[in-house]
N, C-alpha and C. Protein backbone atom coordinates (compact mmCIF):
# COMPACT_ATOMS: atom_id res chain seq x y z
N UNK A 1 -1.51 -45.85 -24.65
CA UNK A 1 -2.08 -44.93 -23.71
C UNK A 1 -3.28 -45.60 -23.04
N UNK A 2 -3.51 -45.31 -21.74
CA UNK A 2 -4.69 -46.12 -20.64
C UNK A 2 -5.44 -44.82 -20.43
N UNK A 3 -6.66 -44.98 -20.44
CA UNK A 3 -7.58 -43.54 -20.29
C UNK A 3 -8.17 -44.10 -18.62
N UNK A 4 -8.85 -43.09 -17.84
CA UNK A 4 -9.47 -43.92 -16.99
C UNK A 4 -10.37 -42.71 -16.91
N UNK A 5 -11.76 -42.38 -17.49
CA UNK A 5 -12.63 -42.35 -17.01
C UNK A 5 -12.94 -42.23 -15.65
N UNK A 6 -13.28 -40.95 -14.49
CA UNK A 6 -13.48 -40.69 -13.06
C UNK A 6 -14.20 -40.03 -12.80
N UNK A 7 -15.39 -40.27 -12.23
CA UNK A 7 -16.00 -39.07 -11.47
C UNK A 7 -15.85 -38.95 -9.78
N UNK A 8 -15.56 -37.87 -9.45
CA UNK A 8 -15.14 -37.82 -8.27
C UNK A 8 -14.93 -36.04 -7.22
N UNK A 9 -15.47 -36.80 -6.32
CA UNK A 9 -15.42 -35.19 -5.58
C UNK A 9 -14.43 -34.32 -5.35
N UNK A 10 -14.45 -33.19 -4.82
CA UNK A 10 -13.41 -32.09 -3.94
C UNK A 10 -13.66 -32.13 -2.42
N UNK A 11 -12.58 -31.85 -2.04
CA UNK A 11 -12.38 -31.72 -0.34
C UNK A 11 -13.12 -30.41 -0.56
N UNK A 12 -13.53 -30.43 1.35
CA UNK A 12 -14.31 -28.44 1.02
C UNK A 12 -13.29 -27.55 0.99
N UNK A 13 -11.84 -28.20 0.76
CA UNK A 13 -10.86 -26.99 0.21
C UNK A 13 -10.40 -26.92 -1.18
N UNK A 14 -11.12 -27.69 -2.23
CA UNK A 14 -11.36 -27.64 -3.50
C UNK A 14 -9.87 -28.83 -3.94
N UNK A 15 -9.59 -29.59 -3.17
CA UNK A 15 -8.64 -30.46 -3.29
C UNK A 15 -9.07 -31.52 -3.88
N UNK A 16 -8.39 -32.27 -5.18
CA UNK A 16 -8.99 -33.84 -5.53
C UNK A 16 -7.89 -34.69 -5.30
N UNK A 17 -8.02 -35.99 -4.62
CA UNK A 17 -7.03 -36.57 -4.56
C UNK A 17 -7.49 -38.12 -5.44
N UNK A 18 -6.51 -38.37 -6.65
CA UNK A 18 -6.60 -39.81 -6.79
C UNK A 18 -5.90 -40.50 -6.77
N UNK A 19 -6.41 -41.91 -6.47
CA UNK A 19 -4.96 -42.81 -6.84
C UNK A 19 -5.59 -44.21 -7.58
N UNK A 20 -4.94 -44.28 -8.93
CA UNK A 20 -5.12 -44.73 -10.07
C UNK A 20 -3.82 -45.92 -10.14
N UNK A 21 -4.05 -47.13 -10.02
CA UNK A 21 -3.77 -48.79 -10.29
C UNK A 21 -3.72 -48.33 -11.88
N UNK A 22 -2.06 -48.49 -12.27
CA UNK A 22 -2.19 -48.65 -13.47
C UNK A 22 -1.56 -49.94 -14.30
N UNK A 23 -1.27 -50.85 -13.12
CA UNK A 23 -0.67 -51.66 -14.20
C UNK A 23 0.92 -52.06 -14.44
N UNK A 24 1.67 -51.05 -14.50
CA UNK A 24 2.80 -50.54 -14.59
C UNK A 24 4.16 -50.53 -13.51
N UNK A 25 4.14 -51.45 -13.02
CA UNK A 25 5.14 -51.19 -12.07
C UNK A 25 6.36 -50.62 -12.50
N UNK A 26 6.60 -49.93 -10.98
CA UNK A 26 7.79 -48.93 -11.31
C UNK A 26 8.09 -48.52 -12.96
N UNK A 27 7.46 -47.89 -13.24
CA UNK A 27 7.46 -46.87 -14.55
C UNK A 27 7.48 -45.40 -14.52
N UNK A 28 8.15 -45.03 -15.54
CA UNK A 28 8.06 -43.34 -15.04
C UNK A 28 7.00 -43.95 -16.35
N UNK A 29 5.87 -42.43 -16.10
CA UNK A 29 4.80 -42.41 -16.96
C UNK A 29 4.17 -40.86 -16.79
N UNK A 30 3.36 -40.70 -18.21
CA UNK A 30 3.25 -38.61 -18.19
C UNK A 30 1.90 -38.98 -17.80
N UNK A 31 1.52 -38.00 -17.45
CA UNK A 31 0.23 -38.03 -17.05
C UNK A 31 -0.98 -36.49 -17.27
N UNK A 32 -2.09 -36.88 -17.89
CA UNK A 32 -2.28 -35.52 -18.19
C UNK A 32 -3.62 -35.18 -17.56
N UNK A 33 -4.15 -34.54 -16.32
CA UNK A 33 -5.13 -34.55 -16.02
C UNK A 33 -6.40 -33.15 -16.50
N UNK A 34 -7.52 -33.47 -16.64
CA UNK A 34 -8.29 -32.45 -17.14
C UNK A 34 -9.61 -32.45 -15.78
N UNK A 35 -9.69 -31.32 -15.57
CA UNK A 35 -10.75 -31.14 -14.59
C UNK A 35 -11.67 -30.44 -14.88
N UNK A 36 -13.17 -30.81 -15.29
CA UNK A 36 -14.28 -29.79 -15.77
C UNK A 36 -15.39 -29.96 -14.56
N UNK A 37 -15.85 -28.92 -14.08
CA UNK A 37 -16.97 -29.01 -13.22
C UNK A 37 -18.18 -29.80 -13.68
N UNK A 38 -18.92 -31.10 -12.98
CA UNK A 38 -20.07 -32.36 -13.38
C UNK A 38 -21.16 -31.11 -13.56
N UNK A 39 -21.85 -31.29 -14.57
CA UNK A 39 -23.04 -30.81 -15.23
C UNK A 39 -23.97 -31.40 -14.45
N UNK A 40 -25.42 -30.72 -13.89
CA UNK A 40 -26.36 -31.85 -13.28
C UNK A 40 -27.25 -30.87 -13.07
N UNK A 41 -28.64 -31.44 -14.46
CA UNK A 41 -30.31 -30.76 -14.96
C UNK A 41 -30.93 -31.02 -13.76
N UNK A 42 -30.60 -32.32 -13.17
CA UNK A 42 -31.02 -32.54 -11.98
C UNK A 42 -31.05 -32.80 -10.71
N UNK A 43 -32.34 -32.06 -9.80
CA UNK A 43 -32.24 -31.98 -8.68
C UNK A 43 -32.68 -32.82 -7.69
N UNK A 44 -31.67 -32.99 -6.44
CA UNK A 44 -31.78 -34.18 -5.68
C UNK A 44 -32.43 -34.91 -5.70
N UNK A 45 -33.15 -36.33 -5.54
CA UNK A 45 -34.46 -37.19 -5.62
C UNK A 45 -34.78 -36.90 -6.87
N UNK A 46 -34.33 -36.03 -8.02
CA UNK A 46 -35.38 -36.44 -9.05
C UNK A 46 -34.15 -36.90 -10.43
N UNK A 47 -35.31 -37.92 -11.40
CA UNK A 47 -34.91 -38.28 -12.48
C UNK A 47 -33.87 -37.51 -13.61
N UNK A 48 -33.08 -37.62 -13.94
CA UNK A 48 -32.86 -37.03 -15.16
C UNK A 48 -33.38 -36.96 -16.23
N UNK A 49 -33.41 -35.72 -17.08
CA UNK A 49 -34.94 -35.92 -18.22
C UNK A 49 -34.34 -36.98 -19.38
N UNK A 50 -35.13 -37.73 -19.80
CA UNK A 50 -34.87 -38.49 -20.43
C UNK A 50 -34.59 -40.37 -20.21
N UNK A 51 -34.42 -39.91 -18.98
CA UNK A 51 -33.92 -41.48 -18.53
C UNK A 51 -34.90 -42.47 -18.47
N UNK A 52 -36.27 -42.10 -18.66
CA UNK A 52 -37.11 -43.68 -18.71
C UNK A 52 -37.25 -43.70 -20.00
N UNK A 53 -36.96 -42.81 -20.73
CA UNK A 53 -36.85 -43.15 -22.70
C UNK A 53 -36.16 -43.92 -23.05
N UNK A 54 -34.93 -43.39 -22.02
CA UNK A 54 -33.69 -43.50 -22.99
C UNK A 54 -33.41 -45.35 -22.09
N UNK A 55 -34.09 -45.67 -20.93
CA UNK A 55 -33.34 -46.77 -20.76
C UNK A 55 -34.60 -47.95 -20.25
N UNK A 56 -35.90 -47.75 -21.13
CA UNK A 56 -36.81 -48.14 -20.88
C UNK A 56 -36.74 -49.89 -21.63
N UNK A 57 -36.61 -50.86 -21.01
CA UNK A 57 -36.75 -51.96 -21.98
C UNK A 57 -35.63 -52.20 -22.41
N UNK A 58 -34.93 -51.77 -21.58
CA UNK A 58 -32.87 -51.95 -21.55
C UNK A 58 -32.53 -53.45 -21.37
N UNK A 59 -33.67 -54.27 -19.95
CA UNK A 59 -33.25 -55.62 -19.66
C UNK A 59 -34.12 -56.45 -20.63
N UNK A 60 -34.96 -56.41 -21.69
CA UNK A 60 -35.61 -56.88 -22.25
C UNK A 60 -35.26 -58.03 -22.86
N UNK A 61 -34.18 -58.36 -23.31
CA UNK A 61 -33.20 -58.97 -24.03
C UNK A 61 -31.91 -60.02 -22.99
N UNK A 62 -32.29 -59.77 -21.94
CA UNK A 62 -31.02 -60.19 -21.07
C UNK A 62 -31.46 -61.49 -20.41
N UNK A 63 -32.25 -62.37 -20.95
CA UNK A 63 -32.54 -63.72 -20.16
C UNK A 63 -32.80 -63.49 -18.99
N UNK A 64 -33.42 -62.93 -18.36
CA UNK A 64 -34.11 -62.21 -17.23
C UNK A 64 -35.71 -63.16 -16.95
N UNK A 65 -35.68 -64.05 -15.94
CA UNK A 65 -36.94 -64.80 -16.07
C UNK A 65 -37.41 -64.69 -13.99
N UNK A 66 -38.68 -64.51 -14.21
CA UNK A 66 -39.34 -64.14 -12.58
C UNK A 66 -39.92 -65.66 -12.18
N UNK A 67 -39.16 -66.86 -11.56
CA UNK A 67 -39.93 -67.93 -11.19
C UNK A 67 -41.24 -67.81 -10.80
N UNK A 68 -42.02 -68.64 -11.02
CA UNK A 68 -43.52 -68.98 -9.79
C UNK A 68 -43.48 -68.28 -8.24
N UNK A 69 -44.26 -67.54 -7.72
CA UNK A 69 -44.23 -67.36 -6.44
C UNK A 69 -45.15 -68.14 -5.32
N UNK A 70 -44.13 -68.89 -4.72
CA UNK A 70 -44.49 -70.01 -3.78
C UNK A 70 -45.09 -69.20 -2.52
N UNK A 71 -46.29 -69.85 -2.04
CA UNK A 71 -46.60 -69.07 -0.33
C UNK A 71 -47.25 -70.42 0.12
């Protein structure tokens, strides 16, 4: 089984259309889709709570180096 993970909008007639590369040529294959309305604490321009906690010092570790600045 291939999962694929989507977030994705509705037409303003509540229509979703996808189209999902699976790999598979010419295959019959089942398919099971689940549709839950996106949750969202937050409002336009602003942070989600938690997000400079939760991803503070994320690149810390990633060989991440700022050369000399030449002028």
């Amino acid at each position: 089984m291939i999962t694929f993970p989507k977030k994705a909008r509705t037409d303003k007639d509540g229509t979703l259309s996808l189209a999902i590369a699976t790999g598979l040529p010419d295959s019959g294959v089942e398919v099971l889709v689940v549709v839950e309305a996106a949750q969202s604490t937050a409002t336009p321009n602003e942070w989600p709570e938690g997000y400079f906690a939760e991803n503070f010092g994320s690149l810390r570790d990633a060989g991440l180096e700022r050369p000399p600045q030449v002028f």
